[in-house]
C-alpha atoms as a PDB file:
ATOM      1  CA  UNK A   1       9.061 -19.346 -44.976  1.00  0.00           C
ATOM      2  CA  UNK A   2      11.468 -19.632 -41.954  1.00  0.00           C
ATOM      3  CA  UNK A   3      11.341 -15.360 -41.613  1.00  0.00           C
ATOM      4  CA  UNK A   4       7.379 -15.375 -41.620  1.00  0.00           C
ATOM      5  CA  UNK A   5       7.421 -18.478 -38.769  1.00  0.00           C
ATOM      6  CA  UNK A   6       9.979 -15.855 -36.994  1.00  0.00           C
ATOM      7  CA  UNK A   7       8.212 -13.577 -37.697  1.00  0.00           C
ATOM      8  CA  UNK A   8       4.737 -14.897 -36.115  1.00  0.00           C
ATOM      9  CA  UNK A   9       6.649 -16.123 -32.954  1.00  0.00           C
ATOM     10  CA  UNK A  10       8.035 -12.590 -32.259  1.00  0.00           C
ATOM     11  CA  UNK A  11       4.111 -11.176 -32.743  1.00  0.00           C
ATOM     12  CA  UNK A  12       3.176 -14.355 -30.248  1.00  0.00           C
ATOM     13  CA  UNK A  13       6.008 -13.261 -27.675  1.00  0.00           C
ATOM     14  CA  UNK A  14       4.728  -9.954 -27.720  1.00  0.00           C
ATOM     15  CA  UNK A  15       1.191 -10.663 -26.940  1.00  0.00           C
ATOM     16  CA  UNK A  16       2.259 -13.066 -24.439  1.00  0.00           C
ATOM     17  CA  UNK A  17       4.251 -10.176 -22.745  1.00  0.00           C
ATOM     18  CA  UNK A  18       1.349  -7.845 -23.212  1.00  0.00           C
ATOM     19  CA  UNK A  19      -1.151 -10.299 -21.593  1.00  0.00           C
ATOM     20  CA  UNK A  20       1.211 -11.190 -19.003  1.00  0.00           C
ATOM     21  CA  UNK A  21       1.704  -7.226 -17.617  1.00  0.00           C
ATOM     22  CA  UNK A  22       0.003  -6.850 -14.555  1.00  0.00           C
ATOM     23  CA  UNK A  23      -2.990  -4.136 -14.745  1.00  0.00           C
ATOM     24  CA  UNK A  24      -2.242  -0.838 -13.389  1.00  0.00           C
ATOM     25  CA  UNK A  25      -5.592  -0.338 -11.209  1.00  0.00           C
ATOM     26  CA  UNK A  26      -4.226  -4.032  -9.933  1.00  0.00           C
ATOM     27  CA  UNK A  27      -0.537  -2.872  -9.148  1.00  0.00           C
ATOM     28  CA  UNK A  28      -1.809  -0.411  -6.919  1.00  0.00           C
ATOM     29  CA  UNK A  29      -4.076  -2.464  -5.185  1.00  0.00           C
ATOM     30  CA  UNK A  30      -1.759  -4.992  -4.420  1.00  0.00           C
ATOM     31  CA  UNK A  31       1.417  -3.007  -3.380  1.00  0.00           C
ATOM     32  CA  UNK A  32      -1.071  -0.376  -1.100  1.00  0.00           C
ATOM     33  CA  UNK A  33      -2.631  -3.242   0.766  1.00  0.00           C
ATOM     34  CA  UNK A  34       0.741  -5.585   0.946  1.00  0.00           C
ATOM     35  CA  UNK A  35       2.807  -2.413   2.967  1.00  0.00           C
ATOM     36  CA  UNK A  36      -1.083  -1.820   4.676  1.00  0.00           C
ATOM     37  CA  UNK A  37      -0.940  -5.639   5.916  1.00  0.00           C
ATOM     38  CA  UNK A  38       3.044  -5.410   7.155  1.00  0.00           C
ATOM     39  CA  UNK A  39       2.051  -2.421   9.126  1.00  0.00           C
ATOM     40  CA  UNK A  40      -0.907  -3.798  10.512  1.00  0.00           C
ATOM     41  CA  UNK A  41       0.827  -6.699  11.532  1.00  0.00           C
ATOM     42  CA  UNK A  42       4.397  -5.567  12.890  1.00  0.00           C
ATOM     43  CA  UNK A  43       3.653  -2.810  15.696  1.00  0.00           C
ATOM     44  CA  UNK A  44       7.939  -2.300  15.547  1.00  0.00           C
ATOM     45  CA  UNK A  45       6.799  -0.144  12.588  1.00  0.00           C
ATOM     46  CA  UNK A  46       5.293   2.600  14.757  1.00  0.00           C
ATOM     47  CA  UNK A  47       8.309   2.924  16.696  1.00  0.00           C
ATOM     48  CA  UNK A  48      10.117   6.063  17.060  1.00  0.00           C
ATOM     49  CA  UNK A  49      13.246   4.499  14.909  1.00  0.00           C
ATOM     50  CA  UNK A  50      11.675   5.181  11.369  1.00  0.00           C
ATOM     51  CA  UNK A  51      14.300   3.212   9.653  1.00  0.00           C
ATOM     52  CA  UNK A  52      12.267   0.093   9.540  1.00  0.00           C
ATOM     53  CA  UNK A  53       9.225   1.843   7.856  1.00  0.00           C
ATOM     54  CA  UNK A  54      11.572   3.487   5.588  1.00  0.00           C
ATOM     55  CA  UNK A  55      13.034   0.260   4.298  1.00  0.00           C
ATOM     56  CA  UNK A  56       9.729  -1.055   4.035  1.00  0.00           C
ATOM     57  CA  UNK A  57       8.470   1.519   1.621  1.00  0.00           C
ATOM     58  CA  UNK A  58      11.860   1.870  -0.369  1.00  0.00           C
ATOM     59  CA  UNK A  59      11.602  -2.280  -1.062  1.00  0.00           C
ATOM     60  CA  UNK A  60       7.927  -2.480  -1.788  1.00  0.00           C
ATOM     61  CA  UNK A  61       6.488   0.778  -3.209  1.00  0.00           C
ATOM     62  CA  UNK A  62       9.321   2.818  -4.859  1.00  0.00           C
ATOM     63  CA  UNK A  63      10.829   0.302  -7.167  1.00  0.00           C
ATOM     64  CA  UNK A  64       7.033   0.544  -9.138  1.00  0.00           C
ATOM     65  CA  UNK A  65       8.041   4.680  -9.410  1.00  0.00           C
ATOM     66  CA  UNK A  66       9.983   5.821 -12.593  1.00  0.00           C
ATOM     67  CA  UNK A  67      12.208   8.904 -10.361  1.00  0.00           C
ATOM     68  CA  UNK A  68      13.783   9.939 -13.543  1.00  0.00           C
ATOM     69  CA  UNK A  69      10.739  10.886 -15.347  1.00  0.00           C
ATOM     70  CA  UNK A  70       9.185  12.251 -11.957  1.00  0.00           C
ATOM     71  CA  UNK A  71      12.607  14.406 -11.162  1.00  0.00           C
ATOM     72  CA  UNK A  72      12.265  15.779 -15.080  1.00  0.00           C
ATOM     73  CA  UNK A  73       8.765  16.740 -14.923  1.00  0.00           C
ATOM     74  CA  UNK A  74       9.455  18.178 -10.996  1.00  0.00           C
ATOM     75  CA  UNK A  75      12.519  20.783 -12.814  1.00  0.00           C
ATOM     76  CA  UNK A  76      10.092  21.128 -15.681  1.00  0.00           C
ATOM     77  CA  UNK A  77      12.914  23.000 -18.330  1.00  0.00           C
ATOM     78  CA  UNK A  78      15.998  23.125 -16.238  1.00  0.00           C
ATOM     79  CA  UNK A  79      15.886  19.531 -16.473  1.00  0.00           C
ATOM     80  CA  UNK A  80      17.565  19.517 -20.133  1.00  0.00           C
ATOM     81  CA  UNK A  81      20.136  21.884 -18.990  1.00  0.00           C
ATOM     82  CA  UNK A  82      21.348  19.221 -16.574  1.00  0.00           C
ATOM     83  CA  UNK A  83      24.855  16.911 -17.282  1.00  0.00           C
ATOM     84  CA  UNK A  84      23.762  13.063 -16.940  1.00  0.00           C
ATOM     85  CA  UNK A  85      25.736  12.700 -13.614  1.00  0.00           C
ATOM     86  CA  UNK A  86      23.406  15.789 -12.270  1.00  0.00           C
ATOM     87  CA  UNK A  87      20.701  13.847 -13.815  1.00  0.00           C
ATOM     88  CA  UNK A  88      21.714  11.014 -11.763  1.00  0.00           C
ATOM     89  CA  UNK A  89      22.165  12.845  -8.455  1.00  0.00           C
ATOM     90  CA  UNK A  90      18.893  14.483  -8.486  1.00  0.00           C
ATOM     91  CA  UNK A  91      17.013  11.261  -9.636  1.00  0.00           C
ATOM     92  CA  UNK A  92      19.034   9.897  -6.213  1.00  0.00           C
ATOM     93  CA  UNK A  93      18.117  12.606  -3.582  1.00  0.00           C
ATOM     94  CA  UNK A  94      14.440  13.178  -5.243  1.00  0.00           C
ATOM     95  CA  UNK A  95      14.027   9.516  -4.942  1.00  0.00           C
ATOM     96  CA  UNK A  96      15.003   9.286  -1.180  1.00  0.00           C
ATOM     97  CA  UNK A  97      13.130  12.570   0.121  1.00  0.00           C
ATOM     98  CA  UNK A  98       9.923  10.730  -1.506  1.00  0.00           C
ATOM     99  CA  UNK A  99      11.161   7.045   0.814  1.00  0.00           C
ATOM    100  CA  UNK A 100      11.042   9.621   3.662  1.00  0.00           C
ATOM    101  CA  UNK A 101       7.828  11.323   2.669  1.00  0.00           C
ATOM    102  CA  UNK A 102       6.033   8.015   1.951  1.00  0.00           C
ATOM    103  CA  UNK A 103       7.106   6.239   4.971  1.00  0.00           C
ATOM    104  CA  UNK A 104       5.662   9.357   7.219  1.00  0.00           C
ATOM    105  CA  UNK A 105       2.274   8.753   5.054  1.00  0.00           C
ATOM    106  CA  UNK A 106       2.526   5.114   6.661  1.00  0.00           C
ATOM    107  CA  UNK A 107       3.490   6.183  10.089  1.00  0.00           C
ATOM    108  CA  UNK A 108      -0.008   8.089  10.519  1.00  0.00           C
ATOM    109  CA  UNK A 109      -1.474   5.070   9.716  1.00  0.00           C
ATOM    110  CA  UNK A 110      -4.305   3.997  11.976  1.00  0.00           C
ATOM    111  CA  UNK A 111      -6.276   1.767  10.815  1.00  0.00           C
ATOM    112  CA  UNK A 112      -8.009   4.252   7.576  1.00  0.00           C
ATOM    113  CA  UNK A 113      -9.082   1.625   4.749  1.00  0.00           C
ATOM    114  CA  UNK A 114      -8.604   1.884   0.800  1.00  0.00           C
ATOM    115  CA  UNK A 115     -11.260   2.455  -1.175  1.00  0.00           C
ATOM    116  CA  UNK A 116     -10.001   1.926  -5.076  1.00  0.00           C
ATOM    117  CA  UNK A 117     -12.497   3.866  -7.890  1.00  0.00           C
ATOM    118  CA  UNK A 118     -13.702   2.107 -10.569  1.00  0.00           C
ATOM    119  CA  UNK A 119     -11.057   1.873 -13.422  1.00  0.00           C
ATOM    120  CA  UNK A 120     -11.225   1.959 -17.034  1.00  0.00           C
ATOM    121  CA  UNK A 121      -8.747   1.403 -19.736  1.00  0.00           C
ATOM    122  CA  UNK A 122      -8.974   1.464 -23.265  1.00  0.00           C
ATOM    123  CA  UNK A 123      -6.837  -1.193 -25.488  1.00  0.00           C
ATOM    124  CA  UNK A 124      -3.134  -0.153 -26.434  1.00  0.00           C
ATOM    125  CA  UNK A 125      -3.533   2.608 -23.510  1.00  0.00           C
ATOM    126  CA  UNK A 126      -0.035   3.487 -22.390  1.00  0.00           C
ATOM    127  CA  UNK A 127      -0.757   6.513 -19.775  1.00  0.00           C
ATOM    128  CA  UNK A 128      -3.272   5.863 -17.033  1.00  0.00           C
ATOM    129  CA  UNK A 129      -4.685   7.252 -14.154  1.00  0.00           C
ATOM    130  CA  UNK A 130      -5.819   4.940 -10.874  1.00  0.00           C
ATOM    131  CA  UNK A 131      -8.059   7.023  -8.417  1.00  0.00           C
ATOM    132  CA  UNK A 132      -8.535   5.723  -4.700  1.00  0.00           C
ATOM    133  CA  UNK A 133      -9.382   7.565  -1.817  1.00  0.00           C
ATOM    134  CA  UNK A 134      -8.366   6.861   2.112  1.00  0.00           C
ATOM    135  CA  UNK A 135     -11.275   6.414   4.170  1.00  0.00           C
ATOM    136  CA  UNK A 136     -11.133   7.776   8.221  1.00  0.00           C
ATOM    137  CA  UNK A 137     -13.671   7.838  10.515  1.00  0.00           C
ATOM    138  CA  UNK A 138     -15.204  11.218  10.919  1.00  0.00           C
ATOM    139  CA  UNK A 139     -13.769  12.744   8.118  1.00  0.00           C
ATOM    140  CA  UNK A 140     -13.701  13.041   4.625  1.00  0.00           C
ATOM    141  CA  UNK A 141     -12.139  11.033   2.565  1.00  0.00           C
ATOM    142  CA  UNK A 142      -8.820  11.677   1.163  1.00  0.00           C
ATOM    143  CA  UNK A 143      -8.312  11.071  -2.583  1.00  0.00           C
ATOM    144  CA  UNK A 144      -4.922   9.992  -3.625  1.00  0.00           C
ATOM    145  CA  UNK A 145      -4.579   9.558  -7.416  1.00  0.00           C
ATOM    146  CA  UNK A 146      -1.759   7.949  -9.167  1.00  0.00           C
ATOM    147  CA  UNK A 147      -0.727   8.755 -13.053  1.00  0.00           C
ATOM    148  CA  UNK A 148       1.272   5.576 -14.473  1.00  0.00           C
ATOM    149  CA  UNK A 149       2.741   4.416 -17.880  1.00  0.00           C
ATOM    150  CA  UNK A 150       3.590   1.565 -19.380  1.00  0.00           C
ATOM    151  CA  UNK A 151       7.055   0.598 -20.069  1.00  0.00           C
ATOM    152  CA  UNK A 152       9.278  -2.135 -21.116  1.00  0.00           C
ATOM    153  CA  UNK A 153       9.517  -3.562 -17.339  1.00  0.00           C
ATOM    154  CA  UNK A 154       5.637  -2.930 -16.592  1.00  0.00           C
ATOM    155  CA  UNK A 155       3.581   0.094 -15.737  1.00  0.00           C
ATOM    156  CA  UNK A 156       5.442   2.702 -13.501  1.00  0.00           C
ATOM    157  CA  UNK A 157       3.815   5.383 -11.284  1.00  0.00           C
ATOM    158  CA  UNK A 158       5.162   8.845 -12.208  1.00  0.00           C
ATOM    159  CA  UNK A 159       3.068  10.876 -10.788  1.00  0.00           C
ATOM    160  CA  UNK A 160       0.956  11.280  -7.304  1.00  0.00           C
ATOM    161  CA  UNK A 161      -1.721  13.654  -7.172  1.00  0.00           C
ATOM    162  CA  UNK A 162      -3.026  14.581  -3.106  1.00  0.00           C
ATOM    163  CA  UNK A 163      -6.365  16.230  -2.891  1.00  0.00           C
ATOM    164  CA  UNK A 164      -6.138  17.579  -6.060  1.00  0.00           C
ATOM    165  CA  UNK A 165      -2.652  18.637  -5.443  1.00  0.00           C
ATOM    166  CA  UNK A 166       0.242  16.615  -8.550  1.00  0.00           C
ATOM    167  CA  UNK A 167       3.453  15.680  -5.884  1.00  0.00           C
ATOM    168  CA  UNK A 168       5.543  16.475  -9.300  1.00  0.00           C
ATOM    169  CA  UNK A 169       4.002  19.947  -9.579  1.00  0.00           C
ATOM    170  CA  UNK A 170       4.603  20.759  -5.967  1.00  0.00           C
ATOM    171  CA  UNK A 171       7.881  20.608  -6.143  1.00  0.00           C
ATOM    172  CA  UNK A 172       8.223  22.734  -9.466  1.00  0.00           C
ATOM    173  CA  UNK A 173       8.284  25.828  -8.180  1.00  0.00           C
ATOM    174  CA  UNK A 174      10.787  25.512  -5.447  1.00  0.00           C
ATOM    175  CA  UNK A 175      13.392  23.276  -7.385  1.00  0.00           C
ATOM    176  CA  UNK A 176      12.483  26.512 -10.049  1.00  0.00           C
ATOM    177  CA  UNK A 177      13.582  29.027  -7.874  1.00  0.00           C
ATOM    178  CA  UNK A 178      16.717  27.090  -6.030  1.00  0.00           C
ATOM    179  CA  UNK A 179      18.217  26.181  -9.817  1.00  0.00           C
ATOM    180  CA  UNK A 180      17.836  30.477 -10.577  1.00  0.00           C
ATOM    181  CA  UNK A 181      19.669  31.238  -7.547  1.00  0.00           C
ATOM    182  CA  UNK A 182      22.443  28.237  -7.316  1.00  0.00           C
ATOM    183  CA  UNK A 183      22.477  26.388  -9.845  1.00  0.00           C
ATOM    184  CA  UNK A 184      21.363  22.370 -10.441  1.00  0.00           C
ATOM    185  CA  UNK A 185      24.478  22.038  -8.214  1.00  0.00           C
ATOM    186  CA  UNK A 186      23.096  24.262  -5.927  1.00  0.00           C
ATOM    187  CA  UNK A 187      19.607  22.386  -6.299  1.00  0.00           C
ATOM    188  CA  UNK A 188      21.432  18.736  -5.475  1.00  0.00           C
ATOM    189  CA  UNK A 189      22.883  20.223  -2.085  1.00  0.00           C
ATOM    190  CA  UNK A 190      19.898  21.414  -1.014  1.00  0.00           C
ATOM    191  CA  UNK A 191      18.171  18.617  -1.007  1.00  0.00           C
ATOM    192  CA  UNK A 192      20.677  16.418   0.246  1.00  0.00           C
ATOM    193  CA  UNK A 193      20.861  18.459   3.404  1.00  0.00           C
ATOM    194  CA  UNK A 194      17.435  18.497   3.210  1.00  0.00           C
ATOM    195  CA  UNK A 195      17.375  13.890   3.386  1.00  0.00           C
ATOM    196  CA  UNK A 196      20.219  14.328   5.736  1.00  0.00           C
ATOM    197  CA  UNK A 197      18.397  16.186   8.015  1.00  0.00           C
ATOM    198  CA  UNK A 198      15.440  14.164   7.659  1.00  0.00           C
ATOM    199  CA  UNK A 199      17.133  10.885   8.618  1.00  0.00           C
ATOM    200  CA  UNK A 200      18.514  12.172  11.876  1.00  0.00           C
ATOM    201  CA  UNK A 201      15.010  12.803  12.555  1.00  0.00           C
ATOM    202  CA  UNK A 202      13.894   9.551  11.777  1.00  0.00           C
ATOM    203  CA  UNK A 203      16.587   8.223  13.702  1.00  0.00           C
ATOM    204  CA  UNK A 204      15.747  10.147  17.051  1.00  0.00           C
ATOM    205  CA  UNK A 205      12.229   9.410  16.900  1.00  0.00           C
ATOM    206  CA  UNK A 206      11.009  12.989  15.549  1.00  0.00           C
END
């Protein structure tokens, strides 16, 4: 009797944990227009420094990004042939050069508004996609698309796709052709020259 009552309560948990997950479609909704309404709001942001708009994006929008599925999927094969501490390192420098390309998304900002696509999911889906497109005067809009899955801590984004174009998929081919000629070891220096040289640019205002 006592293992079916644990039993039930461990079903009940579950569903509780299920119902309590926030919705995908609404996770990007709320962290797009929370960073939207912090740089609406605090003109410092558009300030030559970049550092502030780079902290902003690495507290509020990356923690919702699963890097080490994005980095595996970015190196495609060579992925398996990496140690766990390369693992690690590329997960790290993949993970800042998208802070630094996300916060120069923000910088541009001026004033463009959301629009999010209607969203459908079916029950027990664990892979999604949430379409939304950037609307700016005199132009067409810009759809940015975002593939997420579900996961112990909530859904996590592991994928951006730009006008048609997957972020992961972008960088295939070069972190392809950099592992060929130097290695994964080759691969991590390269792109941590690559975010050092980006933050000095941040830092003097380029």
């Amino acid at each position: 009797m006592m293992k079916k009552i644990l039993t039930l309560l461990a079903g009940l948990l579950l569903s509780f944990s299920v119902l309590a997950q926030e919705a995908p479609d609404a996770l990007v909704k709320r962290v797009t227009e929370d960073v939207l309404k912090i740089v609406r709001e605090d003109k410092t942001l558009q300030g030559a420094d970049k550092s502030k708009l780079i902290a902003l994006v690495d507290a509020k929008v990356l923690p919702n990004f699963d890097f080490q599925r994005m980095t595996a999927l970015a190196l495609g094969k060579e992925w398996r042939k990496a140690t766990p501490q390369q693992k690690m390192r590329l997960s790290e420098e993949f993970r800042n050069l998208l802070v630094r390309t996300y916060a120069n998304s923000f910088d541009g900002y001026r004033g463009q508004r959301i629009r999010y696509l209607p969203f459908t999911m079916s029950a027990g889906e664990t892979d999604v996609y949430v379409r939304t497109e950037v609307l700016q005067p005199g132009a067409k809009p810009v759809q940015i698309d975002y593939n997420l899955e579900l996961q112990s801590g909530g859904w996590k984004v592991y994928d951006v796709i730009i006008a048609g174009i997957s972020l992961v998929t972008n960088y295939r081919d070069q972190f392809t052709r950099e592992v060929r000629a130097n290695g994964i070891d080759g691969l991590i220096a390269s792109l941590a020259t690559k975010n050092d040289t980006l933050e000095a640019s941040a830092k003097a205002g380029k």
